[in-house]
Structure formats: C-alpha cells, structure tokens
Protein backbone atom coordinates (compact mmCIF):
# COMPACT_ATOMS: atom_id res chain seq x y z
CA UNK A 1 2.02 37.88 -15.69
CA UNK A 2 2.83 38.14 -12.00
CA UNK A 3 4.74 34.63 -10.74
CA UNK A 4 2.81 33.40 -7.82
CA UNK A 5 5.91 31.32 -6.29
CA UNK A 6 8.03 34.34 -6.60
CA UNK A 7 5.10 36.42 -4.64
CA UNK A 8 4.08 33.78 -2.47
CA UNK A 9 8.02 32.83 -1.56
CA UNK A 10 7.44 29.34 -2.69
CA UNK A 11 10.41 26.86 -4.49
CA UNK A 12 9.86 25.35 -7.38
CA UNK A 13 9.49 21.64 -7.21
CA UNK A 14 10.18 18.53 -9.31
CA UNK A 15 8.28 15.30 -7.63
CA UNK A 16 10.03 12.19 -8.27
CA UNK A 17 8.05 10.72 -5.49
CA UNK A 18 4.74 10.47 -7.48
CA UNK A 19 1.31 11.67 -6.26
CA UNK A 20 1.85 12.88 -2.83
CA UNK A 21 -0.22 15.05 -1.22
CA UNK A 22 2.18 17.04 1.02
CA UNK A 23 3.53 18.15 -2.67
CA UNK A 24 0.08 19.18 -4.27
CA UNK A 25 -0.58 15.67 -6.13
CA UNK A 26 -0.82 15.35 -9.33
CA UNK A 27 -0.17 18.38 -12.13
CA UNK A 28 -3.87 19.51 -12.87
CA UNK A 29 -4.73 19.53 -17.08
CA UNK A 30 -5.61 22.11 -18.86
CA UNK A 31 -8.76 20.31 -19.82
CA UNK A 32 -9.88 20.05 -16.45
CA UNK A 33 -8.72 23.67 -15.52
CA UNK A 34 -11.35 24.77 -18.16
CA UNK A 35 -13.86 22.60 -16.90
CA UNK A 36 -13.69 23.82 -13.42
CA UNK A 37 -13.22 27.71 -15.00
CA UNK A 38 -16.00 27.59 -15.96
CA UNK A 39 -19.07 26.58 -13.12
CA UNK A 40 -16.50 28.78 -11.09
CA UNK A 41 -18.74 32.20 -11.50
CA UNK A 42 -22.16 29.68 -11.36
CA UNK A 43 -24.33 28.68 -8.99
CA UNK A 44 -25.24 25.22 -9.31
CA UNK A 45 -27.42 22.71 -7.20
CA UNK A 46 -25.27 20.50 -5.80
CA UNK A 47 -27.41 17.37 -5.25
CA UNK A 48 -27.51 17.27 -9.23
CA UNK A 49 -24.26 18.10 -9.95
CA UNK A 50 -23.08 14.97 -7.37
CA UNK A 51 -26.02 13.33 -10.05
CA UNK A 52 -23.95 13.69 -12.66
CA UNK A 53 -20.57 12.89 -11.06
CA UNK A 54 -22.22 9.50 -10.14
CA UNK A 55 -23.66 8.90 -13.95
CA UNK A 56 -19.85 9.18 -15.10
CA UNK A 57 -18.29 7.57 -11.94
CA UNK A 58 -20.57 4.30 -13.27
CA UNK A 59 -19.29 4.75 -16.43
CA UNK A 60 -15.76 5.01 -16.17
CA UNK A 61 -15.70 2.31 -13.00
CA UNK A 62 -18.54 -0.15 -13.67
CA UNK A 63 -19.62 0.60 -10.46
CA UNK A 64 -23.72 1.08 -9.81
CA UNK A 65 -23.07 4.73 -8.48
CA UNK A 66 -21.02 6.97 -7.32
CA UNK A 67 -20.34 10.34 -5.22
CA UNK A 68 -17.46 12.90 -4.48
CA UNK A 69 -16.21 13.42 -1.51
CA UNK A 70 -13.64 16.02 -0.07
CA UNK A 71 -10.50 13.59 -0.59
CA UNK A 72 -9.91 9.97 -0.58
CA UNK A 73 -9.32 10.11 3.51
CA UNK A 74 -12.55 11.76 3.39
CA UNK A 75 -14.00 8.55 1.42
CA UNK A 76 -12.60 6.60 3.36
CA UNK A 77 -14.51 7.99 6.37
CA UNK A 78 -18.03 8.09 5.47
CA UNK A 79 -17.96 5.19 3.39
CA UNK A 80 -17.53 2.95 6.72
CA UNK A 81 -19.93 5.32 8.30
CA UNK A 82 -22.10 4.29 5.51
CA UNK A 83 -21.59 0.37 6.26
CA UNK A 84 -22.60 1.69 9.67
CA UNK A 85 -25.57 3.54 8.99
CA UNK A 86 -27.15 3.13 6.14
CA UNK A 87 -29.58 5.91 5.04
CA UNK A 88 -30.92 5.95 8.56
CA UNK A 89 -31.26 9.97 9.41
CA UNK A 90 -31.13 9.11 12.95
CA UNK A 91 -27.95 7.55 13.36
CA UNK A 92 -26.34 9.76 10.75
CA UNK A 93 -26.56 12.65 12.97
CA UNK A 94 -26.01 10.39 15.72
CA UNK A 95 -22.20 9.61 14.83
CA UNK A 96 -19.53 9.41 15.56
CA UNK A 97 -21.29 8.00 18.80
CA UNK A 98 -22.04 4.38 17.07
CA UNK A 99 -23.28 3.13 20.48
CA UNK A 100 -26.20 0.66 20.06
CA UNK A 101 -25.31 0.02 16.21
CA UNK A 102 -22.87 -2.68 14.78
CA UNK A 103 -19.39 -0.41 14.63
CA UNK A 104 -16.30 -2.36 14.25
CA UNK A 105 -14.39 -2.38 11.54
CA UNK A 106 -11.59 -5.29 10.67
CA UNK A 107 -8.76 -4.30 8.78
CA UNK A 108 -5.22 -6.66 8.24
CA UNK A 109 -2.77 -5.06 10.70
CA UNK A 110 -0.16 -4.71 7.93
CA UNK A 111 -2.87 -2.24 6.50
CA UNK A 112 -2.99 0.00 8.92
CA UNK A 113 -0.59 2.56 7.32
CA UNK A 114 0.05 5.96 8.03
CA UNK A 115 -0.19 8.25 4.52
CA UNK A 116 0.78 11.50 6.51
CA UNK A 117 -2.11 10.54 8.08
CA UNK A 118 -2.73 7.03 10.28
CA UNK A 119 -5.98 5.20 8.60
CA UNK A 120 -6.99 4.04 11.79
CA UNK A 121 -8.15 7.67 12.61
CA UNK A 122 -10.62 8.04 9.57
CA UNK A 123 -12.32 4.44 11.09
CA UNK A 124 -12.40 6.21 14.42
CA UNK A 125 -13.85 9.65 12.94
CA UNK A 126 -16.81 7.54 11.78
CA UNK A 127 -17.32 6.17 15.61
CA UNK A 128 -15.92 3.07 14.13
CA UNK A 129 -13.81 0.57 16.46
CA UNK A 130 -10.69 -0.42 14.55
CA UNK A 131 -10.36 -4.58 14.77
CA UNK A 132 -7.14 -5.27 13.43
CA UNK A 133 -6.29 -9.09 12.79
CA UNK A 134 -3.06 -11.07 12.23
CA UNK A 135 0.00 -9.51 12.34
CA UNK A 136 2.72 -6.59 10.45
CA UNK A 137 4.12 -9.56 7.90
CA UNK A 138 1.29 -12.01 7.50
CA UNK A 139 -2.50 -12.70 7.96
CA UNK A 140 -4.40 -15.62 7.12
CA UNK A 141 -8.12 -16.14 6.42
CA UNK A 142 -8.73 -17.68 9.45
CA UNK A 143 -8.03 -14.45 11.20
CA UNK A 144 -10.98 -12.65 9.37
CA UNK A 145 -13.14 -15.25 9.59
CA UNK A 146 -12.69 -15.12 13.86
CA UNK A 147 -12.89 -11.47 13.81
CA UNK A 148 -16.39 -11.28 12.48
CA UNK A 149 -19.02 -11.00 15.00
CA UNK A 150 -22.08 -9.41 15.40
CA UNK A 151 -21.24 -5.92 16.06
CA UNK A 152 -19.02 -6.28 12.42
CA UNK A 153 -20.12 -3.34 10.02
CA UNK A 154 -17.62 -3.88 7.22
CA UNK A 155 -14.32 -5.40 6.40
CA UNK A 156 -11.23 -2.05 5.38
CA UNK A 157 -8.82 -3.57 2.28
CA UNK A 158 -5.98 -1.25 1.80
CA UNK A 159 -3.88 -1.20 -1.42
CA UNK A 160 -0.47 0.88 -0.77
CA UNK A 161 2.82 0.86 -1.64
CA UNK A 162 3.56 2.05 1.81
CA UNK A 163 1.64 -1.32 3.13
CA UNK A 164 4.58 -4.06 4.17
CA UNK A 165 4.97 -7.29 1.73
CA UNK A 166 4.18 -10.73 3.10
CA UNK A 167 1.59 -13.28 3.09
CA UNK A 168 -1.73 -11.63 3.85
CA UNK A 169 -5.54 -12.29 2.85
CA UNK A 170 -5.54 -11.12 -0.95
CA UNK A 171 -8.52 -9.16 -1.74
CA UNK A 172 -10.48 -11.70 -3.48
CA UNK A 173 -10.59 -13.91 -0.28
CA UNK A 174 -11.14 -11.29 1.92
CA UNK A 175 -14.38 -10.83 -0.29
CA UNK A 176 -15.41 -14.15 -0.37
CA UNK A 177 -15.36 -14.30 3.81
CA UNK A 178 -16.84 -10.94 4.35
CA UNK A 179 -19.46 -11.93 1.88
CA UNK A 180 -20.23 -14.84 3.71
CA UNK A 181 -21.11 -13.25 6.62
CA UNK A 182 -22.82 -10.70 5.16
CA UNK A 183 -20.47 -7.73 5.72
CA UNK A 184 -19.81 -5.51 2.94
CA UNK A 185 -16.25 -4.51 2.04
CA UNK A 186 -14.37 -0.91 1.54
CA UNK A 187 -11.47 -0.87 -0.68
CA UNK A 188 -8.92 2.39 -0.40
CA UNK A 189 -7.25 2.44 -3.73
CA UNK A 190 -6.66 6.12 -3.46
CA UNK A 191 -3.65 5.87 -5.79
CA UNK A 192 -4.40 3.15 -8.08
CA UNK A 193 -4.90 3.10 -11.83
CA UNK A 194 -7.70 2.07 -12.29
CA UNK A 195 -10.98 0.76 -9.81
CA UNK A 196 -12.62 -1.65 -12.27
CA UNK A 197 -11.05 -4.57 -11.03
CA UNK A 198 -11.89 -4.03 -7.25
CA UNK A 199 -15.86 -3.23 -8.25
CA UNK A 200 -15.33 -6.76 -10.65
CA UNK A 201 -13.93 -8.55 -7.29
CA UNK A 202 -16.83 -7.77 -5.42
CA UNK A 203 -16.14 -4.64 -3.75
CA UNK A 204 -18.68 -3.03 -1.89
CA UNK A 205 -17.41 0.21 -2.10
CA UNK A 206 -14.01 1.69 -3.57
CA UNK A 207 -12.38 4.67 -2.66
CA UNK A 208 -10.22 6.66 -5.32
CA UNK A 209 -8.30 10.04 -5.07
CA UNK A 210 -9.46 12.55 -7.27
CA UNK A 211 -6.43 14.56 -7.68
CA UNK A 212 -3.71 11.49 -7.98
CA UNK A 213 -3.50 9.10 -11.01
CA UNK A 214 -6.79 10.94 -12.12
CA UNK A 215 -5.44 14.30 -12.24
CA UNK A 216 -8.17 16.48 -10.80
CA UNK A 217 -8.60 19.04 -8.30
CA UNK A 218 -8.55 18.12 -4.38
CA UNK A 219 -11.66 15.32 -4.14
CA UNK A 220 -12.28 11.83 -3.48
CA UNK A 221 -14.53 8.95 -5.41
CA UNK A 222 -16.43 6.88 -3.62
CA UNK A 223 -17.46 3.67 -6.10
CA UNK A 224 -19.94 1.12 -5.64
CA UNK A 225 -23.27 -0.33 -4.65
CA UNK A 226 -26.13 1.92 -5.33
CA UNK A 227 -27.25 1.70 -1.79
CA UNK A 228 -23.77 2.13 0.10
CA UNK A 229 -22.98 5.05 -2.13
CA UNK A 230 -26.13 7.01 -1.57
CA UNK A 231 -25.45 6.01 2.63
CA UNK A 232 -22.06 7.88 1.86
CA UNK A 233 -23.39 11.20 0.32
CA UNK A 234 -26.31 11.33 3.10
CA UNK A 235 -23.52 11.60 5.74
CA UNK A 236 -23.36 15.50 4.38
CA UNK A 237 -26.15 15.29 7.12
CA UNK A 238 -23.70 13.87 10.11
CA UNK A 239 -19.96 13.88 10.28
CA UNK A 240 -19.35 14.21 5.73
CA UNK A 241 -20.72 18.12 6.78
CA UNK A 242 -17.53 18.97 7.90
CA UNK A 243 -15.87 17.19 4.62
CA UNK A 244 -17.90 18.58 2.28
CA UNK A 245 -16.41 18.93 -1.53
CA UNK A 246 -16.92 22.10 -3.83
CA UNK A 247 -18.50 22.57 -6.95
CA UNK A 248 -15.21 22.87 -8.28
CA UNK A 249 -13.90 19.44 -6.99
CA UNK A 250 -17.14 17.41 -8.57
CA UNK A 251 -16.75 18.79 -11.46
CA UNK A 252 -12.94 18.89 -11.55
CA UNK A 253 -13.29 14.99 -11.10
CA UNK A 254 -15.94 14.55 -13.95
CA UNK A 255 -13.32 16.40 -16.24
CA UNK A 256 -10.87 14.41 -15.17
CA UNK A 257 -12.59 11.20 -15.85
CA UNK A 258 -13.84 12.32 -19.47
CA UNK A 259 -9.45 13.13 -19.89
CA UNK A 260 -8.63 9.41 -18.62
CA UNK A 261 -11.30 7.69 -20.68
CA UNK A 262 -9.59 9.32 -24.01
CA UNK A 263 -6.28 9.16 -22.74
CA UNK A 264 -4.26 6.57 -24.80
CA UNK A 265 -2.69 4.53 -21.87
CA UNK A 266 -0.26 2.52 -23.32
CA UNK A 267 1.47 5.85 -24.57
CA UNK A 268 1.18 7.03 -21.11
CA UNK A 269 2.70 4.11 -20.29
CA UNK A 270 5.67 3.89 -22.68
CA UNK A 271 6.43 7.96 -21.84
CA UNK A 272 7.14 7.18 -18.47
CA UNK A 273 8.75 3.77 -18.72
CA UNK A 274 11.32 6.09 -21.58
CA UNK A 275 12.03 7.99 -18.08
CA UNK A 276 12.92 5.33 -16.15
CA UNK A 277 15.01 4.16 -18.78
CA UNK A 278 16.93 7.14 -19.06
CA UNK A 279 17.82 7.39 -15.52
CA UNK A 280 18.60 3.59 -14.47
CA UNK A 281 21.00 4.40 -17.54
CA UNK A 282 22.05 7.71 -16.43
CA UNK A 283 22.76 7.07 -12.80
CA UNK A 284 23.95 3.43 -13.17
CA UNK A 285 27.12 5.33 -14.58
CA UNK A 286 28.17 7.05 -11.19
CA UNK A 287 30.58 5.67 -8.76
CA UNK A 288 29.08 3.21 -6.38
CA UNK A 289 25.93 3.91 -7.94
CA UNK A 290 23.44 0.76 -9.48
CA UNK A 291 19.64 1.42 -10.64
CA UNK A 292 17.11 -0.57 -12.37
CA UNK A 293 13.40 -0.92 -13.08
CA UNK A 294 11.38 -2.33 -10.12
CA UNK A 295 7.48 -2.67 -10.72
CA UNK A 296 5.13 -1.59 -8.42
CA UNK A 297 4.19 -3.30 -5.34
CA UNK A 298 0.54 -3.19 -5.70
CA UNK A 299 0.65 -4.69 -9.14
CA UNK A 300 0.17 -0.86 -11.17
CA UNK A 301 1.40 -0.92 -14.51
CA UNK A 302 4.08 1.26 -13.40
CA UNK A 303 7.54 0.62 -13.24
CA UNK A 304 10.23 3.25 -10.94
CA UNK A 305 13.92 3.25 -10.82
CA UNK A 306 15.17 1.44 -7.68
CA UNK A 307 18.73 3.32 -7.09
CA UNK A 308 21.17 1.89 -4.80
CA UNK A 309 24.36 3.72 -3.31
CA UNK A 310 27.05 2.19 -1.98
CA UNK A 311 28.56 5.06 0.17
CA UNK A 312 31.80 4.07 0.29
CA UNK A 313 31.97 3.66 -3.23
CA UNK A 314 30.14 6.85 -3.90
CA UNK A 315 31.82 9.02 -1.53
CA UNK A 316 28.16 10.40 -0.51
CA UNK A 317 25.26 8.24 1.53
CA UNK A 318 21.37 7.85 0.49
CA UNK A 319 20.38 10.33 2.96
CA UNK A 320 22.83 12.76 2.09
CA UNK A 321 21.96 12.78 -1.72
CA UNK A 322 18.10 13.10 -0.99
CA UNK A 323 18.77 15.90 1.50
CA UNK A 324 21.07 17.80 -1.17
CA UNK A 325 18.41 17.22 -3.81
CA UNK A 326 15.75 18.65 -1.65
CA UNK A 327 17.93 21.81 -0.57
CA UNK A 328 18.20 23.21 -3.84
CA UNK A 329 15.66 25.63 -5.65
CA UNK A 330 13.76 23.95 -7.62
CA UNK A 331 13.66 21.61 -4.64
CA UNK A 332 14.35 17.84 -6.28
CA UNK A 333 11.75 14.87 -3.79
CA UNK A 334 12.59 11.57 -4.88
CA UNK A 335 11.04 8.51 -2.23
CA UNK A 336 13.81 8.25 0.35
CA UNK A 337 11.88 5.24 2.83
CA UNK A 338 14.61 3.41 2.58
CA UNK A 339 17.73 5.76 2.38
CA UNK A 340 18.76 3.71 5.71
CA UNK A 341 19.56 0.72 3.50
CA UNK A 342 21.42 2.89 1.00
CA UNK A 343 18.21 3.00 -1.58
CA UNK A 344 16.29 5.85 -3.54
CA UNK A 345 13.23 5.45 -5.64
CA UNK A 346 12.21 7.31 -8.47
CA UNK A 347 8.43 7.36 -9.29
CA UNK A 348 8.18 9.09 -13.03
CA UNK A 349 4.41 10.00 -12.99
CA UNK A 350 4.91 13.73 -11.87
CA UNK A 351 7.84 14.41 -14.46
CA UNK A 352 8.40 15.42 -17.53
CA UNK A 353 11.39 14.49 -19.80
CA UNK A 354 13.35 17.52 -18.68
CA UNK A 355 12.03 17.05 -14.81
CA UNK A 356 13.78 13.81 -15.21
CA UNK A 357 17.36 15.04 -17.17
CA UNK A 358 17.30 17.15 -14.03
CA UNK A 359 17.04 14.99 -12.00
CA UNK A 360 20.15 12.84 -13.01
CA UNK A 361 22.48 15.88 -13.76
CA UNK A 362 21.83 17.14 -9.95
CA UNK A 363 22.40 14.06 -8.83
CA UNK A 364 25.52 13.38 -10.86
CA UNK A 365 27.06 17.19 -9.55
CA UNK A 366 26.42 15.99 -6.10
CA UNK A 367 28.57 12.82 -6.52
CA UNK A 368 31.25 15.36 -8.25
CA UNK A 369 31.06 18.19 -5.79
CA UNK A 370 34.21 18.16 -4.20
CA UNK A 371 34.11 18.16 -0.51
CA UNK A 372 30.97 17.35 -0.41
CA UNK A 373 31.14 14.07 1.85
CA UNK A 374 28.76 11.79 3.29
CA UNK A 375 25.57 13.76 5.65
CA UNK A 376 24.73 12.32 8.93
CA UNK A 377 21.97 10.28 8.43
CA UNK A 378 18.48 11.70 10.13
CA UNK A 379 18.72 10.45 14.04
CA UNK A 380 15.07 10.63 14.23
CA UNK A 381 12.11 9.15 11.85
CA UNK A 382 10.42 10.59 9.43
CA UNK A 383 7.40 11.08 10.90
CA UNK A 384 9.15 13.07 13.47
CA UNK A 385 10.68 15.21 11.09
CA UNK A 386 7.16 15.89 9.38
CA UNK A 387 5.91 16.75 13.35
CA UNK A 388 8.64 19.32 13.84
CA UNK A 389 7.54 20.94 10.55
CA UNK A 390 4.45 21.44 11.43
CA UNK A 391 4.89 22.35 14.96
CA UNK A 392 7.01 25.60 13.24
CA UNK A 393 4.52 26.68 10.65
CA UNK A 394 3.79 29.16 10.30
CA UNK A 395 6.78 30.60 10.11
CA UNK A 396 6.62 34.43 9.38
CA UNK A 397 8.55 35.25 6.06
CA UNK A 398 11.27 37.99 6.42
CA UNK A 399 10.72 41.15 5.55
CA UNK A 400 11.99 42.95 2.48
C-alpha cells in the first residue's frame, strides 16, 4: 500500500493540542469511514438524507430538529441568519444585505474569540451587526438587558477554552433576558461534549462540530427549535449555498452519532485521564519541570496536564521546548498559549498511549540534549506567525 504522507511530503503528527482544525480534528473511526464508504458511489437526495440527519440529531441532543452544515463556523453563520430571516425566501436571497430587517446580534465581548478564525466575521457574513456588551474580563446582566432593542435578532453565547475567565453573564441568565424580550439565543459549543444541556437551558439553537469530540468527517450540527433549524437549512437558498455540506459529511455525522451513543464514556474517560496521569508523572521528574491535572475551563469532563518550566531550572524555556517538539518528524503540537509565562498544556483526546510515551521521552531528550539552550522566544504573536504561513503557501516542493 502506497503511504500518502510519504507521496504527498507530509510529517507525521501527534496532537497534544486536542481537536484543532489547522491539524485535521479529530482521528475519523473506522465505523464512520464505512458509513461514509459506502453512499460514496450513490446518488442520494439530499433534502432526505439532511431528514434523517435531523431524526438522529433529535435523538442524540433532545433537540426538536436538526441539520448539517459545512462546519461549525458554517453553523454558526446561518443559524443567526436564521434568527434573521426566518423561512422568508425573500430575505434569504436578500442577505447578507439585512437592511430593513432586525440584524444585530449581541455577543459578551470576552466572546468574541478568534479560533483561526475571528467569530465576529461569521455574524458579519450573515449581514449581521456585531453588538458586543461589557468588557474582555467581565459582563453583567444589565449590559444585555441595555443592548436589546428593536433591531435585536438574537443573542451569540460562546463556550471556549480560548474565551478569557472572569465574571460574565452565565448562559442560563443570558437565556432568561433574551427570553424576555423575545430574542432567541445561538449557542457555539463546537467543541463540547455533549449539547443536551444547552437545548435543556433553553437554547434556541446549538452549534456543534462534526469532526471534533464527535469524530466525523468535516461538518457542523446545528440543534434546536424546529422552526430556527429549518430557517438554517433554507439558507442553502442565500448565503448557506456557498457552505453547502456533502453527502459524505451528513452521513459521516449520523455515523458518528450512532458511535457516541454506544460509546461507553466513562471508559473514554478513564483512558485519557490514565494519559494525563502518566505524563504529570513523567515530566514532573525533569529539572525545573512541575505538571499536574487542570480541568477544563468550560466545565468538560476532561482533565489536561498543565506543565510548567522554570527555565533557569530547566536549562530550556516554554517556547523553546514547543518549537523543538514541533521541528521533529513526527511533528509533536502540544497548546503553547501561554509558553510566555513558562506553561504547556497537554490535551489527551487526539492520543493514544504510545502518542503520549512519545510525547514525554521527546520532551525528556530535549531537556538532556546537550547544548541545546534556551530559544528566543517568538517576537511576534501567534496570529502573526499563522499570517506569514499562509502568506507563503503554497510553497512549491523540491524536486527529486
């Protein structure tokens, strides 16, 4: 069998960061590869195959419906065009120009975050007009409750990691407000674990990542009220055209849900806590080195190993070891946000047992290596570093 990274020139790469996108997601199962093998050489009528997704979108969420989109960003999008819209034909094909029609869109100003891709945008691409209220560390219902007006289509709750801690409007009041005024509200929990308690909270709509925690090909879920949901699949008629999903991605999702329903979570869970185990063990050993469990800042039933390097200790800074670990073939990403303040996060749920021994031994032979010494940290952000990336692709691969 021919090896597609050896053809392709690709490294190998073991993903300690978790489900990012830049590094393909999530591993895809072999139950959903067979799934998706086989409508592959079909035709198939899409309207009732996004029938079907919905039936087991209900099911596994508790939502009233459901519908696949091209990603979660893409969920994101026409869900508020949805709130904007409804199943009017006119002003479906009328957007993104939401002139004449309520438009705005409030969202905490802590949650606009930028997932390799600023969620302010996907408001915009629905000719929405961001409102963002309170401030980067705190927002209070008050806020919220001045923002709404009459030009208010629906209320954006984010739930990320990447979102800063503070004291902000938890989702159950931000409900309860938007409610009041009768605005619905959107809920991107692309990489959560599970929607069912967003839908119970009142949720309008949730938005879910089809190819993160649920492990199928490149989609989005959108989950929620029967009429939203069906507003959200009728903007294939406006601005969802050019976000359209596959066969392959509706039914890779409904494979993937059937998996998760089976799937025995608490061993799930115990597998990857072993992992974390092993390396706030492993790495806790190394000079200057500390680690230990840290849970999830969104409240998953995840735990990650919080490393912290004290470089003069350890001979070797944050940035250093995560730019070492990335050099190498297979090419090592562990979360490196906050290699400034000396600390590296390990997120087990793209790795395996070995992925993780791996892990810790390259990390140990950095430490070791002699004459290795401390890198210069980056001068520039990350985002910047992501922008000069892409301003260099594609690069043309040398010849043999």
């Amino acid at each position: 069998m021919n090896d597609l990274f050896a053809e392709l020139g690709l490294r190998r790469v073991i993903n300690g960061t978790g489900y990012a996108t830049v590094l393909g997601a999530s591993p895809v199962s072999d139950e959903v590869i067979a799934a998706v093998a086989g409508v592959l050489t079909q035709n198939v009528e899409m309207i009732d195959l996004q029938r079907a997704a919905s039936e087991a979108i209900a099911g596994s969420t508790g939502a009233e419906a459901g519908c696949v989109t091209a990603c979660a960003a893409s969920g994101i999008a026409v869900g508020i065009a949805a709130a904007i819209t409804g199943d009017d034909l006119a002003h479906i094909e009328a957007l993104p120009d939401g002139a004449g029609i309520k438009n705005e869109v409030i969202i905490q100003k802590a949650h606009c975050i930028d997932y390799s891709g600023n969620i302010t945008q996907m408001i915009r691409i629905a000719g929405a007009k961001p409102v963002e209220i309170g401030s980067v560390n705190g927002a209070g219902t008050y806020h919220l409750e001045g923002a709404i007006g009459p030009n208010t289509a629906a209320g954006l709750f984010v739930v990320s990691a990447q979102a800063p801690q503070g004291s902000f409007i938890g989702l159950t009041d931000f409900v309860r407000v938007c409610h009041a005024e009768g605005v619905p509200v959107i809920v991107d929990a692309a990489t959560d674990y599970d929607l069912r308690p967003f839908i119970e909270a009142g949720a309008d709509l949730v938005i879910w990542s089809g190819h993160k925690r649920l492990g199928g090909l490149t989609a989005g879920v959108v989950a929620g009220k029967r009429d939203l949901v069906r507003a959200a699949y009728m903007q294939e008629r406006g601005i969802g055209r050019a976000m359209k999903v596959g066969k392959e991605g509706v039914v890779g999702v409904i494979a993937a849900l059937k998996r998760m329903d089976g799937e025995d979570q608490a061993a799930r869970s115990a597998r990857e806590t072993a992992r974390i185990r092993m390396a706030v063990e492993k790495l806790s050993k190394l000079p200057g080195f500390s680690a230990e469990a840290a849970p999830d800042p969104t409240g998953k039933p995840l735990h990650r190993a919080r490393i912290r390097i004290d470089q003069a200790k350890a001979g070797i800074s944050a940035h250093a070891v995560s730019q070492r670990l990335a050099a190498g073939d297979p090419t090592i990403k562990l979360d490196d946000y906050e290699a400034g303040s000396g600390v590296l996060m390990i997120e087990p749920t793209c790795l395996s047992d070995r992925d993780m021994e791996t892990v810790c031994s390259r990390i140990a032979e950095i430490v070791k290596a002699p004459g290795q010494g401390a890198l210069e940290p980056p001068k520039d952000s990350l985002d910047d570093r992501r922008n000069r990336a892409l301003l260099a692709w594609p690069r043309r691969r040398p010849s043999k």
